[in-house]
Protein backbone atom coordinates (compact mmCIF):
# COMPACT_ATOMS: atom_id res chain seq x y z
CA UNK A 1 0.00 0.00 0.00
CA UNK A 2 1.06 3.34 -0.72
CA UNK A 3 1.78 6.43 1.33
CA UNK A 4 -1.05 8.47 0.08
CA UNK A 5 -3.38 5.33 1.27
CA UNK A 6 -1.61 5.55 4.48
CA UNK A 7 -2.39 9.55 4.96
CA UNK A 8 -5.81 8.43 3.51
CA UNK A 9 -6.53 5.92 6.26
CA UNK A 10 -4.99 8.42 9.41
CA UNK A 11 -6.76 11.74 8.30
CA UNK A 12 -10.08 10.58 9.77
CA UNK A 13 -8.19 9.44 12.89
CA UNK A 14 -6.52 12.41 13.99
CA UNK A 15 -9.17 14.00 16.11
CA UNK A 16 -8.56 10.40 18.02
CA UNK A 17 -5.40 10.44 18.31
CA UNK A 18 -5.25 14.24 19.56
CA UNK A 19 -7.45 13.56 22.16
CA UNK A 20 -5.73 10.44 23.42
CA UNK A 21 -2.10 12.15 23.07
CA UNK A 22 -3.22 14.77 25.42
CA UNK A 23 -4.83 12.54 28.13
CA UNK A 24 -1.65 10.69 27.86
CA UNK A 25 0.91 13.83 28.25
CA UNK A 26 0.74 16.95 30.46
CA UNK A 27 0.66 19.70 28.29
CA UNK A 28 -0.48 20.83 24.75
CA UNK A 29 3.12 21.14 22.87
CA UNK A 30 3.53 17.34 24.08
CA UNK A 31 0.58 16.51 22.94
CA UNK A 32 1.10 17.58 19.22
CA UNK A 33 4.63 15.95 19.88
CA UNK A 34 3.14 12.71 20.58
CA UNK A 35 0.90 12.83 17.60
CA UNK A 36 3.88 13.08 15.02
CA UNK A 37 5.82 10.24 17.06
CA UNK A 38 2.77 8.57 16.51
CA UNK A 39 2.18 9.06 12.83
CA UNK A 40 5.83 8.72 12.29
CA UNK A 41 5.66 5.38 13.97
CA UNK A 42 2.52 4.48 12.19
CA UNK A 43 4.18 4.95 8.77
CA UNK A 44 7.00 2.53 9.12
CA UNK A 45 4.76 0.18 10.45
CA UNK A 46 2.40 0.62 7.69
CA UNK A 47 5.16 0.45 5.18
CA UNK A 48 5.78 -3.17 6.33
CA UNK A 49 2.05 -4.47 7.07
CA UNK A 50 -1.14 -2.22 6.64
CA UNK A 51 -3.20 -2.99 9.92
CA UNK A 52 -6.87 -4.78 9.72
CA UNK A 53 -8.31 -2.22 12.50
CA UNK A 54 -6.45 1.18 11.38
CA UNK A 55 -8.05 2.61 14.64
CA UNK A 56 -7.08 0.37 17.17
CA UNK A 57 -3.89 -0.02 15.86
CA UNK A 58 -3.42 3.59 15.54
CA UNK A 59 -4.49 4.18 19.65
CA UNK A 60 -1.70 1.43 20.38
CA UNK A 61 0.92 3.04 18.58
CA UNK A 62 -0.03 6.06 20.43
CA UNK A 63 -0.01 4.53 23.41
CA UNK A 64 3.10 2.73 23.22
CA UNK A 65 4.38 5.95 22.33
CA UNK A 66 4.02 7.34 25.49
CA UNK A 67 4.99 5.18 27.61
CA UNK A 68 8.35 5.01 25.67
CA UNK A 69 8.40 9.13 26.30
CA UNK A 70 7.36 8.70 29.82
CA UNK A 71 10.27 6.06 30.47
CA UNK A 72 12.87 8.58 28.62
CA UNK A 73 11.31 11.39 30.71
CA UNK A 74 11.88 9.54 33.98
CA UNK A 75 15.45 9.65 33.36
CA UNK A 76 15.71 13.48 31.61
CA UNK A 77 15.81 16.17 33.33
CA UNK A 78 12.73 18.68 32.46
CA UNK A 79 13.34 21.75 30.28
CA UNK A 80 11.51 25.32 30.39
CA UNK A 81 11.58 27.12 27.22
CA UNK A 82 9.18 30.23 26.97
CA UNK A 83 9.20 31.32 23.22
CA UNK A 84 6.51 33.65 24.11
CA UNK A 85 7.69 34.97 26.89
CA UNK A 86 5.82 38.91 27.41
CA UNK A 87 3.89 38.53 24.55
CA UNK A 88 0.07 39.50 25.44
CA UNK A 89 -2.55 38.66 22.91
CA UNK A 90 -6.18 40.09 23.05
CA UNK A 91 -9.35 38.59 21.92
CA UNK A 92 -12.53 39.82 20.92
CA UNK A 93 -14.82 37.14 22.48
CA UNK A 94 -16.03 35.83 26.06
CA UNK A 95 -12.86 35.28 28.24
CA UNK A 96 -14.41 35.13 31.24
CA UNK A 97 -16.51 32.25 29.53
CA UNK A 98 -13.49 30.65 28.30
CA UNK A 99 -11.15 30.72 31.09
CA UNK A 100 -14.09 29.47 33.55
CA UNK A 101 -14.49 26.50 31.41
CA UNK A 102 -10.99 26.22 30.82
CA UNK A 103 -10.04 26.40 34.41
CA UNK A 104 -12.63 23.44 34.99
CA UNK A 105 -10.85 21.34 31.92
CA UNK A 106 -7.18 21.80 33.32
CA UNK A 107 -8.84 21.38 36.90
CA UNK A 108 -9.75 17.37 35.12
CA UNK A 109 -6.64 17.30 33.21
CA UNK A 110 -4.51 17.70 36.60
CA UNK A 111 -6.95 15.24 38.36
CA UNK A 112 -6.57 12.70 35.83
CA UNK A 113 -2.57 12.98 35.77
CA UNK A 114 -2.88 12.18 39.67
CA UNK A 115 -4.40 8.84 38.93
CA UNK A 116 -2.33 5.48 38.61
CA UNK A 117 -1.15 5.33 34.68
CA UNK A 118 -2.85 2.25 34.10
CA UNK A 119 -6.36 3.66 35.07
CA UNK A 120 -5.65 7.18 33.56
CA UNK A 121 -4.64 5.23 30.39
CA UNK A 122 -7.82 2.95 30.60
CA UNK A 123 -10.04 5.53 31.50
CA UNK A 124 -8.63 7.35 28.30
CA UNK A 125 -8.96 4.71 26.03
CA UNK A 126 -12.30 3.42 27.16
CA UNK A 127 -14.15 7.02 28.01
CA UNK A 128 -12.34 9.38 25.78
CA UNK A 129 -11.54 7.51 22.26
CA UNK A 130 -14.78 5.13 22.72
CA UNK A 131 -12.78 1.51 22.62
CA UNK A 132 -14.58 -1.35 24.27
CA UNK A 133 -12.68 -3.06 27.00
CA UNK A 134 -11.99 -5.78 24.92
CA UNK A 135 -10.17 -3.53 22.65
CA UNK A 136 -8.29 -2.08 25.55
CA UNK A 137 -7.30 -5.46 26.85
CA UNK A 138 -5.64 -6.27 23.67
CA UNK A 139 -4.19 -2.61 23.13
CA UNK A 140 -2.22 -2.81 26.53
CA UNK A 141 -1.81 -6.62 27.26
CA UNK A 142 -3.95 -6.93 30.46
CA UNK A 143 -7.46 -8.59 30.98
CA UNK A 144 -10.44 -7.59 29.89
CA UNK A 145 -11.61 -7.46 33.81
CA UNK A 146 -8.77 -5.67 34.74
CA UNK A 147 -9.33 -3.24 32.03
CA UNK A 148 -13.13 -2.60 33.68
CA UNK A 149 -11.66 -2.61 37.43
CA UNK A 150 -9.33 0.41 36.50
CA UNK A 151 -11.90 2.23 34.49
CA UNK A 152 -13.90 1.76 37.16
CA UNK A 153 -11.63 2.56 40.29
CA UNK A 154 -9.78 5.04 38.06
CA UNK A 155 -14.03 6.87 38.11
CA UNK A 156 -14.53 7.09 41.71
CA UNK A 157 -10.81 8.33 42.64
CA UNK A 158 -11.41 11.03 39.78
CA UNK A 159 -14.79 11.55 41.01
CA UNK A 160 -13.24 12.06 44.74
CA UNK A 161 -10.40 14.54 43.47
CA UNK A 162 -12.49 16.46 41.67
CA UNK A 163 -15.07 16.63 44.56
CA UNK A 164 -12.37 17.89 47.14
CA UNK A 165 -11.40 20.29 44.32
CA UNK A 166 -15.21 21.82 44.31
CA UNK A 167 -15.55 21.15 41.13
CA UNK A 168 -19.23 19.60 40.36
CA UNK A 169 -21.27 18.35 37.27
CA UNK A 170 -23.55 20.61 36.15
């Protein structure tokens, strides 16, 4: 198969794979970074044997992915670069509106990165990208009851953090 069957086959995936990436990193910028490792990955692969189930295939190359960045991140020491550092931008709509509801999305975000890996990776897979837990077993290896006991333990510790955080479903 070609390359242009390849982009073909990922285009309709990327909204996927974007939100997976960033449940699966802590910021943005390593988000986007973890969706070119991703595609990158996905391309050699593809050169050597097109997948069956683009989709799931393309969540466990994401996946694996990140754990390899999280393993060379254990080891690295973290870098702060501020290419926009001073720069002030203005916008013409609502930003009370949108820093409310963004300060309620990081407020999740931080919550979720305070959960075990395996049940923030779970609860990603299974609640965010809509895979089954069968599909989730066979992405990361374990049991398809496991997969449902960390989904499901992964809810009420998120559910507790966020409560202590006041943060409430509306």
């Amino acid at each position: 198969m070609s390359d242009d069957e390849f982009v073909e086959a990922m285009h309709e995936h990327l909204d996927l794979l974007y939100n997976l990436a960033r449940r699966l990193t802590r910021s943005r910028s390593q988000a986007e970074d973890l969706v070119q490792e991703t595609y990158l990955r996905a391309l050699r692969g593809w050169r050597r044997r097109p997948p069956d189930d683009v989709r799931a295939w393309l969540a466990t190359v994401c996946l694996n992915a990140a754990r390899a960045g999280w393993r060379y991140g254990s080891v690295r020491p973290v870098e702060v670069l501020d290419p926009d550092a001073g720069t002030t931008v203005t916008s013409g709509s609502d930003t009370a509106g949108e820093a409310m509801s963004g300060l309620v999305r990081e407020q999740v975000h931080r919550a979720l990165w305070r959960l075990p890996a395996a049940q923030r990776e779970a609860i990603a897979l299974m609640d965010l990208c809509g895979f089954t837990a069968a599909e989730v077993a066979a992405m990361t290896g374990a049991p398809r009851g496991t997969i449902l006991a960390r989904v499901h333990r992964g809810h009420k510790k998120l559910a507790e953090l966020l409560h202590r955080q006041g943060v409430t479903a509306e």
